[in-house]
PDB file of N, CA and C in Angstrom:
ATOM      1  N   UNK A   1       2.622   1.932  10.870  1.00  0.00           N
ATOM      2  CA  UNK A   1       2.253   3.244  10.409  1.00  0.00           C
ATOM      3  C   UNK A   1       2.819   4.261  11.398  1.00  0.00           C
ATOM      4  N   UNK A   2       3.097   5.373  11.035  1.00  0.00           N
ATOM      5  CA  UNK A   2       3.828   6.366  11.776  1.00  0.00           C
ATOM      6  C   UNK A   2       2.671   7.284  12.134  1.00  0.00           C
ATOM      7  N   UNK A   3       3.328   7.838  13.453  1.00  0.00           N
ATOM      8  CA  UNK A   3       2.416   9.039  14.415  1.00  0.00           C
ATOM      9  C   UNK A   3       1.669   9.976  13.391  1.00  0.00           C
ATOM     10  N   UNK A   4       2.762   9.989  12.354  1.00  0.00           N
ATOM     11  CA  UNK A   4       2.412  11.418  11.365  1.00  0.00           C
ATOM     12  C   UNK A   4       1.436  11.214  10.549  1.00  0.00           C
ATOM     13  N   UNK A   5       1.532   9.653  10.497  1.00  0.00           N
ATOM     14  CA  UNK A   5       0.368   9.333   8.751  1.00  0.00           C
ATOM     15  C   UNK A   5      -1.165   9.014   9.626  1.00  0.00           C
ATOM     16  N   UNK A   6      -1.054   8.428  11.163  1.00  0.00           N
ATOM     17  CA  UNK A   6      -1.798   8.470  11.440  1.00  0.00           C
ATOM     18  C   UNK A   6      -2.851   9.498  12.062  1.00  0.00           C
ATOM     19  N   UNK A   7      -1.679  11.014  12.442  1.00  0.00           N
ATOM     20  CA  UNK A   7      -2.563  11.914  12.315  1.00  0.00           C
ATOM     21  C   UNK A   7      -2.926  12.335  11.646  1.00  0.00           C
ATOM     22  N   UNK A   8      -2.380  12.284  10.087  1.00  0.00           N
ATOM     23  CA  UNK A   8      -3.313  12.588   8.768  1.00  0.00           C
ATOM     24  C   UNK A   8      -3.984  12.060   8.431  1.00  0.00           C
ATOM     25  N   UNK A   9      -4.594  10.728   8.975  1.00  0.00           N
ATOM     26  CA  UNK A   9      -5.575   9.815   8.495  1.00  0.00           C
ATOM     27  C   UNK A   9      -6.677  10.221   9.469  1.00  0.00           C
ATOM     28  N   UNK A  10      -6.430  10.915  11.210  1.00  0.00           N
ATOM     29  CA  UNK A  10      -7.629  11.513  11.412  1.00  0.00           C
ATOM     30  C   UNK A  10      -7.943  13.005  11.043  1.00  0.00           C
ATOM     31  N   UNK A  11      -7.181  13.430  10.497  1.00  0.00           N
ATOM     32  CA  UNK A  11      -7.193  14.876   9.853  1.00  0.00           C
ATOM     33  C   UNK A  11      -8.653  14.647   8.584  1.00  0.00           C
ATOM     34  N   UNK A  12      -8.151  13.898   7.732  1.00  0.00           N
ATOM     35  CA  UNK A  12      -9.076  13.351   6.780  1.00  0.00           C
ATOM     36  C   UNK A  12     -10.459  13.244   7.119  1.00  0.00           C
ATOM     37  N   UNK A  13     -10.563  12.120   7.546  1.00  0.00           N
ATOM     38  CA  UNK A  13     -11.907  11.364   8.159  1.00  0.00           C
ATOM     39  C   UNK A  13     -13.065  12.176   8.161  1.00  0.00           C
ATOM     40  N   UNK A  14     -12.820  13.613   8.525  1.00  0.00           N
ATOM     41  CA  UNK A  14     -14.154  14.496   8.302  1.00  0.00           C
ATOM     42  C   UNK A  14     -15.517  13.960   8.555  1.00  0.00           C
ATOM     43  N   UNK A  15     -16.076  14.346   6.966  1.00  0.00           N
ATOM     44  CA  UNK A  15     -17.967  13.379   7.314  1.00  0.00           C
ATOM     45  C   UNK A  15     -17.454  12.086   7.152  1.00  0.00           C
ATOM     46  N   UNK A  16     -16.867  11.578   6.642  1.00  0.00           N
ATOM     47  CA  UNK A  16     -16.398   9.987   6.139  1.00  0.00           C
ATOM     48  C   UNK A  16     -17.248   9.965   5.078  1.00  0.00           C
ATOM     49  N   UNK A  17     -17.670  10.949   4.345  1.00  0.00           N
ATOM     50  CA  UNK A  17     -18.567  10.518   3.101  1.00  0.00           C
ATOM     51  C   UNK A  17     -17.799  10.247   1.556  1.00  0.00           C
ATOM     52  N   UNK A  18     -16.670   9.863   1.486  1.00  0.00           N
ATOM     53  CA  UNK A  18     -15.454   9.296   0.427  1.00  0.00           C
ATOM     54  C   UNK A  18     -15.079   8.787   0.525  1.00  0.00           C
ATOM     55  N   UNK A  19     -14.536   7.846  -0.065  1.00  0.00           N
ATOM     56  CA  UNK A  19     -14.083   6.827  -0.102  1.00  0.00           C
ATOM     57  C   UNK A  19     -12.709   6.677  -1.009  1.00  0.00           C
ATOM     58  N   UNK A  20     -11.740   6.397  -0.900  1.00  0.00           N
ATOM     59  CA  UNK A  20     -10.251   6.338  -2.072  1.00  0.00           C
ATOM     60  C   UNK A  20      -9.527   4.809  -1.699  1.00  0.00           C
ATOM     61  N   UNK A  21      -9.675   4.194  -3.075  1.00  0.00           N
ATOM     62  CA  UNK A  21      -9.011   2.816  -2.915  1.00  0.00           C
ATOM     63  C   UNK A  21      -7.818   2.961  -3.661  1.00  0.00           C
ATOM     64  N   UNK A  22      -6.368   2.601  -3.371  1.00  0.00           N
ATOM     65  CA  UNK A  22      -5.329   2.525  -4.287  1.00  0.00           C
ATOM     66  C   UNK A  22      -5.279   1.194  -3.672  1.00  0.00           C
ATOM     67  N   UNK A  23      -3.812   0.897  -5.167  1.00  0.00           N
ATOM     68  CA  UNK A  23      -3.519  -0.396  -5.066  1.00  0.00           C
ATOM     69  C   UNK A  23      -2.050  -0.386  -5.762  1.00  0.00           C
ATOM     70  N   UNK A  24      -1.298  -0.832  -4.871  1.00  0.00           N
ATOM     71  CA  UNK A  24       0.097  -0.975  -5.143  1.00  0.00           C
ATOM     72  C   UNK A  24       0.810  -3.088  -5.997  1.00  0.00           C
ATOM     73  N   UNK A  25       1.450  -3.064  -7.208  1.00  0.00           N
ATOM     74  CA  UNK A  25       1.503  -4.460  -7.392  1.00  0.00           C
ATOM     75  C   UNK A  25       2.762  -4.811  -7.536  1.00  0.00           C
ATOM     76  N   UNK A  26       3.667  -5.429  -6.514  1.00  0.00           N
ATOM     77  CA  UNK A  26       4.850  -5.750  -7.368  1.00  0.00           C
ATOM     78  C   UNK A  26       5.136  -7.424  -7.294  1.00  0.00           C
ATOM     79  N   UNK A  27       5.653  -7.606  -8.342  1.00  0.00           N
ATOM     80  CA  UNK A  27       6.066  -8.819  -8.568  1.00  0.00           C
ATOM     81  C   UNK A  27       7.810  -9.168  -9.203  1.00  0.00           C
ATOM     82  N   UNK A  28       8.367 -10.417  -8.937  1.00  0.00           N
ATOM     83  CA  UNK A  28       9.629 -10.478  -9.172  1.00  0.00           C
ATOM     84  C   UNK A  28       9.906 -11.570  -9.927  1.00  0.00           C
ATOM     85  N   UNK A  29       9.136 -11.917 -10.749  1.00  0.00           N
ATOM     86  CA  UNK A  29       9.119 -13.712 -11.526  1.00  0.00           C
ATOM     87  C   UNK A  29       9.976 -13.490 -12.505  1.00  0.00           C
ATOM     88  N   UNK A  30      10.462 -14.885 -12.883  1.00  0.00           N
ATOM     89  CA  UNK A  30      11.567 -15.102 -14.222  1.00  0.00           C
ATOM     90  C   UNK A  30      11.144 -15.955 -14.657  1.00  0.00           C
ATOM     91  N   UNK A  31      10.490 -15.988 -15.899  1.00  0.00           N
ATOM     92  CA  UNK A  31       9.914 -16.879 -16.714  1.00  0.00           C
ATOM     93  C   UNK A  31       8.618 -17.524 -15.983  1.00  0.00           C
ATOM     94  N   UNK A  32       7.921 -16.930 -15.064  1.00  0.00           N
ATOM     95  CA  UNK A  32       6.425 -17.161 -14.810  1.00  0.00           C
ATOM     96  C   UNK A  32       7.015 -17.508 -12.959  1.00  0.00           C
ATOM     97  N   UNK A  33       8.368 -17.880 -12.849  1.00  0.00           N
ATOM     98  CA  UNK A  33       8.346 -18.498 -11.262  1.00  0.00           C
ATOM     99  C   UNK A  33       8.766 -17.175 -10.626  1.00  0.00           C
ATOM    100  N   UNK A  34       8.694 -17.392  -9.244  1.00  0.00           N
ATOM    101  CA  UNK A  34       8.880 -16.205  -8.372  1.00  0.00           C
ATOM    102  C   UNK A  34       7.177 -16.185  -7.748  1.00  0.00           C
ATOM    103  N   UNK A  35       7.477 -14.598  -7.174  1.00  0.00           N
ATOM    104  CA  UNK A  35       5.874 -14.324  -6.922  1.00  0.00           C
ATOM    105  C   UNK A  35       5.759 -13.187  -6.894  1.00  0.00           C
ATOM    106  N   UNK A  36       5.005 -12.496  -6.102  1.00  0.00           N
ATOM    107  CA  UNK A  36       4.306 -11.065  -6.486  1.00  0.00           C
ATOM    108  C   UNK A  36       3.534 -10.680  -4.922  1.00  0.00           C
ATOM    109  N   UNK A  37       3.432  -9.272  -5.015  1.00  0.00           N
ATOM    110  CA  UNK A  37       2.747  -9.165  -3.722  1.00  0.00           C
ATOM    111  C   UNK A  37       1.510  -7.531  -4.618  1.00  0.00           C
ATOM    112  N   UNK A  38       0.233  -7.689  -3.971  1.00  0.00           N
ATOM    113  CA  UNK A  38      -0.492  -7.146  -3.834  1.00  0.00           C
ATOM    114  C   UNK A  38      -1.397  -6.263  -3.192  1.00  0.00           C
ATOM    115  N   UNK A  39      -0.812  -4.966  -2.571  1.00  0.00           N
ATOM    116  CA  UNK A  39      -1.529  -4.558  -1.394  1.00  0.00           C
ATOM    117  C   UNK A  39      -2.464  -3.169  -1.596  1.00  0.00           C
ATOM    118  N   UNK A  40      -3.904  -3.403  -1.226  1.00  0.00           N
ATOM    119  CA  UNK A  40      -4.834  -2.495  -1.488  1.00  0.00           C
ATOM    120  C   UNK A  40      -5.422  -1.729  -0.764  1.00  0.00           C
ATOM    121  N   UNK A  41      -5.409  -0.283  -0.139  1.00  0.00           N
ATOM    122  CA  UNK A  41      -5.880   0.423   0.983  1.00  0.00           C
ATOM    123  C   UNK A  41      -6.996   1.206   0.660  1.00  0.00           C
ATOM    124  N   UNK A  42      -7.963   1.541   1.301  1.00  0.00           N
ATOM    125  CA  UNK A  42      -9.091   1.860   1.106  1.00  0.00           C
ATOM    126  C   UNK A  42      -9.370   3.076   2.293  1.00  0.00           C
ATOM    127  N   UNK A  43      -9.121   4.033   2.346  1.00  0.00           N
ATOM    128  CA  UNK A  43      -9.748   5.460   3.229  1.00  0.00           C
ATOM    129  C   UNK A  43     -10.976   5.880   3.248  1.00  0.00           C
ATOM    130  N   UNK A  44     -11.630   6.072   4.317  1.00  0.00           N
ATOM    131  CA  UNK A  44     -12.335   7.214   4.118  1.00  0.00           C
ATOM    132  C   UNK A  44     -12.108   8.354   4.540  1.00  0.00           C
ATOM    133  N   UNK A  45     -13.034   9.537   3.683  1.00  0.00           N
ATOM    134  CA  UNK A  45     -12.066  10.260   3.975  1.00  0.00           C
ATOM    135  C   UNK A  45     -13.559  11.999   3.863  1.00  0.00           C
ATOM    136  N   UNK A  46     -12.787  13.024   4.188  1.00  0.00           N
ATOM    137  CA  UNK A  46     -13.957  13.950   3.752  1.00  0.00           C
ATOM    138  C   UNK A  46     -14.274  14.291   1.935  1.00  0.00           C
ATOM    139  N   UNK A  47     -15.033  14.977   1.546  1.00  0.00           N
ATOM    140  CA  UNK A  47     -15.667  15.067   0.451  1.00  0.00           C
ATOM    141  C   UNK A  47     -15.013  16.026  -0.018  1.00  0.00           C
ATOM    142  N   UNK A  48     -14.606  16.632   0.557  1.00  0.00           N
ATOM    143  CA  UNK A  48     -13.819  17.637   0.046  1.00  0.00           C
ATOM    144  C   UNK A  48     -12.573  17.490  -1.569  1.00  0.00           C
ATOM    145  N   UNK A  49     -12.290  17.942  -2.261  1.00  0.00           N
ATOM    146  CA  UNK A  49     -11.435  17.693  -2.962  1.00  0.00           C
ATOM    147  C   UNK A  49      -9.939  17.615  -2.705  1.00  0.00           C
ATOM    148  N   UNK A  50      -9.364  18.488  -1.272  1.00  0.00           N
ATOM    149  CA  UNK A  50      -8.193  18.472  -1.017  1.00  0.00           C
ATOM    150  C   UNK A  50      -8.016  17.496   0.114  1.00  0.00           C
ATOM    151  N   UNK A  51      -9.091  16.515   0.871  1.00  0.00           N
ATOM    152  CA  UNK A  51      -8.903  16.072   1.227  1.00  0.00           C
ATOM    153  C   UNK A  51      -9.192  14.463   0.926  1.00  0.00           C
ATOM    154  N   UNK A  52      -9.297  14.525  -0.649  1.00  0.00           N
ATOM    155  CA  UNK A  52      -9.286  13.347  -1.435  1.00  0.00           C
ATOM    156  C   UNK A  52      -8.168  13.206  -2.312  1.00  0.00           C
ATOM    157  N   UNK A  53      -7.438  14.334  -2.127  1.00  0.00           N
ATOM    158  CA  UNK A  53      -5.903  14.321  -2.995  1.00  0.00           C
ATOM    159  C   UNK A  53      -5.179  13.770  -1.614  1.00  0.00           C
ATOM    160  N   UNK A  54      -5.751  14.338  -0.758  1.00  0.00           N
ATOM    161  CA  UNK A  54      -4.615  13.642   0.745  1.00  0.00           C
ATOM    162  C   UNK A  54      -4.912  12.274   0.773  1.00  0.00           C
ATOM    163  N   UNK A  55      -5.856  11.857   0.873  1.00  0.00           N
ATOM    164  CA  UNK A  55      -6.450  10.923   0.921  1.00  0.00           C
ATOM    165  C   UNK A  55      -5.879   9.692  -0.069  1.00  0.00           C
ATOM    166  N   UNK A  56      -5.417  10.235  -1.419  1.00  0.00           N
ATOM    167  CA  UNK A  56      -4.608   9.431  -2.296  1.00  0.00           C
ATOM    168  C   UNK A  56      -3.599   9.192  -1.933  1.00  0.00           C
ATOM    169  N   UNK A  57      -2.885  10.690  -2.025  1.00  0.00           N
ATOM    170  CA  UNK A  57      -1.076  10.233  -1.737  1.00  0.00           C
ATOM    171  C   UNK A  57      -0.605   9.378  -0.486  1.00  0.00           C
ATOM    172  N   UNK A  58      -1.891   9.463   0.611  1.00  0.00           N
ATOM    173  CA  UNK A  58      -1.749   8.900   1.884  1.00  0.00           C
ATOM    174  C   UNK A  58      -1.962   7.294   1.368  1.00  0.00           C
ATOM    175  N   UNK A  59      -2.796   7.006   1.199  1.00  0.00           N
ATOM    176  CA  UNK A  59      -3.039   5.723   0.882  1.00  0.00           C
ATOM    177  C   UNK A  59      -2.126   5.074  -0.276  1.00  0.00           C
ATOM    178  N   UNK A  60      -1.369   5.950  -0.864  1.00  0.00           N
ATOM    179  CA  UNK A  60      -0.672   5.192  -1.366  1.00  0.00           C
ATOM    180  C   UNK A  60       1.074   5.166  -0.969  1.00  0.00           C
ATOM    181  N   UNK A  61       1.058   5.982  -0.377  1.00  0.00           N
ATOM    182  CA  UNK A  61       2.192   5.995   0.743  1.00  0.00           C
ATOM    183  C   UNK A  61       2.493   4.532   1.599  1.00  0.00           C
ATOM    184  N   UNK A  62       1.122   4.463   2.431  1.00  0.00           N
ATOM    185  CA  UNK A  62       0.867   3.114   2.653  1.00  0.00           C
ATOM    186  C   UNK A  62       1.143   1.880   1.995  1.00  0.00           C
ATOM    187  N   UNK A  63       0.010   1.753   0.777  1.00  0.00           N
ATOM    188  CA  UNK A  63       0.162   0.934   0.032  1.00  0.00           C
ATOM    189  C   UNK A  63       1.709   0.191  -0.451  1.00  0.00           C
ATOM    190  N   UNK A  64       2.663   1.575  -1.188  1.00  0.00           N
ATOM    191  CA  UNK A  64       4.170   1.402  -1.148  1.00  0.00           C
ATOM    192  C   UNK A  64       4.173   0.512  -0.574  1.00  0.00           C
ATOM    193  N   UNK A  65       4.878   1.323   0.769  1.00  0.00           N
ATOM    194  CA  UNK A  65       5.730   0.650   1.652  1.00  0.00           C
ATOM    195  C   UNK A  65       5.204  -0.335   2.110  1.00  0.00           C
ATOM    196  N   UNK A  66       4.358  -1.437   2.303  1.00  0.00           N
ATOM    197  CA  UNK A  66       3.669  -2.404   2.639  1.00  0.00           C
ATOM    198  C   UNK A  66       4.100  -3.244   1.737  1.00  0.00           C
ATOM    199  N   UNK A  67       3.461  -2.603   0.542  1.00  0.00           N
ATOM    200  CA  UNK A  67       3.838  -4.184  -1.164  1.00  0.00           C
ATOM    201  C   UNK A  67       5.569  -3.942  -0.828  1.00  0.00           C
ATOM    202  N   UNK A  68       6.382  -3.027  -0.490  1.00  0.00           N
ATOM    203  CA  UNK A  68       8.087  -3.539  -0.808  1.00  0.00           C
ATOM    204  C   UNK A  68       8.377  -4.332   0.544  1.00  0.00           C
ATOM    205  N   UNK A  69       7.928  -3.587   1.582  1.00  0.00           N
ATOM    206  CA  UNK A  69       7.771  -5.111   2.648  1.00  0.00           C
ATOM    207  C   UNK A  69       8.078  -6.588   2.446  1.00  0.00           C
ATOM    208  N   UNK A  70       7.003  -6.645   2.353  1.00  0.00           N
ATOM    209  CA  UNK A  70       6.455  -7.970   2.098  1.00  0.00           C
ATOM    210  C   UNK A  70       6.716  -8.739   0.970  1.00  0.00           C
ATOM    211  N   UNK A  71       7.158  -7.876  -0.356  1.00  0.00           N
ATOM    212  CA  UNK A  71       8.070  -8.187  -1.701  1.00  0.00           C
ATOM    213  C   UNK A  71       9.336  -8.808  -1.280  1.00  0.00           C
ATOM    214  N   UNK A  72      10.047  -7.803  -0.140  1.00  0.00           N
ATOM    215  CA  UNK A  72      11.423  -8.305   0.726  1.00  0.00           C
ATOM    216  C   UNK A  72      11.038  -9.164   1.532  1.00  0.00           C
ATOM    217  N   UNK A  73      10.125  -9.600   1.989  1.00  0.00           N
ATOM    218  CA  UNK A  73       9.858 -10.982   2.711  1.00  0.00           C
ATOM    219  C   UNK A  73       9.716 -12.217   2.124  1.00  0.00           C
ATOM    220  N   UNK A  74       8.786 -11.564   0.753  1.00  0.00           N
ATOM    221  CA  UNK A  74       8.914 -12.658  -0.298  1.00  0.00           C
ATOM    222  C   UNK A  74      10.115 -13.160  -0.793  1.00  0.00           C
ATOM    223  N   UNK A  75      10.883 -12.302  -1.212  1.00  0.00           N
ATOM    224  CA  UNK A  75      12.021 -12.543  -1.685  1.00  0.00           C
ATOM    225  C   UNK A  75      12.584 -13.538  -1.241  1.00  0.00           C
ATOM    226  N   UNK A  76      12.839 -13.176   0.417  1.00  0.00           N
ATOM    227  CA  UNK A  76      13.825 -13.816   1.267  1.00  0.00           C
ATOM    228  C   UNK A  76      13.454 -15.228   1.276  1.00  0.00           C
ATOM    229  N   UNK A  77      12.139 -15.406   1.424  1.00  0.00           N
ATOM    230  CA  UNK A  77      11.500 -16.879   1.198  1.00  0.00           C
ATOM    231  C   UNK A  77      11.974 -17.738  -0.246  1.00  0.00           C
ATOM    232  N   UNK A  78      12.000 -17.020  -0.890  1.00  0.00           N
ATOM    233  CA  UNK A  78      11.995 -17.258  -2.238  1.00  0.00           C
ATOM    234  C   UNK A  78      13.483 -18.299  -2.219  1.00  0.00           C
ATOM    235  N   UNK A  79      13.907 -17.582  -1.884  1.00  0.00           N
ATOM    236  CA  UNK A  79      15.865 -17.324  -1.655  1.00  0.00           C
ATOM    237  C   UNK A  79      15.779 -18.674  -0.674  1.00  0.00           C
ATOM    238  N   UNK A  80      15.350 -19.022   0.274  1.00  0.00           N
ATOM    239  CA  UNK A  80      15.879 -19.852   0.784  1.00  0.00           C
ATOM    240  C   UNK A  80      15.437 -20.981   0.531  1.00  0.00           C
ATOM    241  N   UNK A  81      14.517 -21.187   0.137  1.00  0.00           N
ATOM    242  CA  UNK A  81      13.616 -22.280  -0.757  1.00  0.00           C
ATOM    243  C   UNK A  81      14.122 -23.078  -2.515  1.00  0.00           C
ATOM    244  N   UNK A  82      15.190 -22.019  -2.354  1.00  0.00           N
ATOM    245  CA  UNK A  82      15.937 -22.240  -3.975  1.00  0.00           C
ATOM    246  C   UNK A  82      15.096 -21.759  -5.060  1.00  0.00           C
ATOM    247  N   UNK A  83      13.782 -21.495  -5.147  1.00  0.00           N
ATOM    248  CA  UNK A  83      13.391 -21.071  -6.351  1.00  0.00           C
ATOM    249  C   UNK A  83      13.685 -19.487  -6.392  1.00  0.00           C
ATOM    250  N   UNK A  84      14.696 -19.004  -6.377  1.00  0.00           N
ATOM    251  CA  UNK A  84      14.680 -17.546  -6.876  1.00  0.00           C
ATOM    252  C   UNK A  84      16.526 -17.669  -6.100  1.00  0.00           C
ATOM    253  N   UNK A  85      17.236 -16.464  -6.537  1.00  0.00           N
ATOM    254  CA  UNK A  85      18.616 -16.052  -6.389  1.00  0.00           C
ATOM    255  C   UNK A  85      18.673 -14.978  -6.090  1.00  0.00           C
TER     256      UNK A  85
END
């Protein structure tokens, strides 16, 4: 996580009385083989309304880049294992 997202994540935090779960899903199968990655972030955050819209795009900022991660890790596994090209 970067300096920046993590000072917007204590920018947020406020009362901590909110809560925002996203969830990012990607998967790469051909005909059921392959696999998929699943990653779900959960903030708290203040009550506020503009700091539950931050609170989204942040967490799913996260979310992203984490599931294509690890999608490219999958992959690579995938790839060397022979089940995927």
């Amino acid at each position: 996580m970067s300096q920046q997202q993590q000072d917007q994540l204590k920018a947020l935090v406020g009362d901590g009385q909110a809560r925002v779960s996203v969830g990012r899903d990607l998967a790469n199968k051909d005909f059921g083989n392959g696999g998929g990655v699943l990653v779900n972030v959960t903030l708290t955050c203040d009550q506020s309304q503009g700091a539950i819209n931050a609170a989204i795009g942040l967490a799913y900022q996260i979310a992203d880049g984490a599931a294509w991660y690890y999608q490219e890790q999958l992959q690579r596994q995938l790839v060397q294992k022979g089940f995927h090209r």
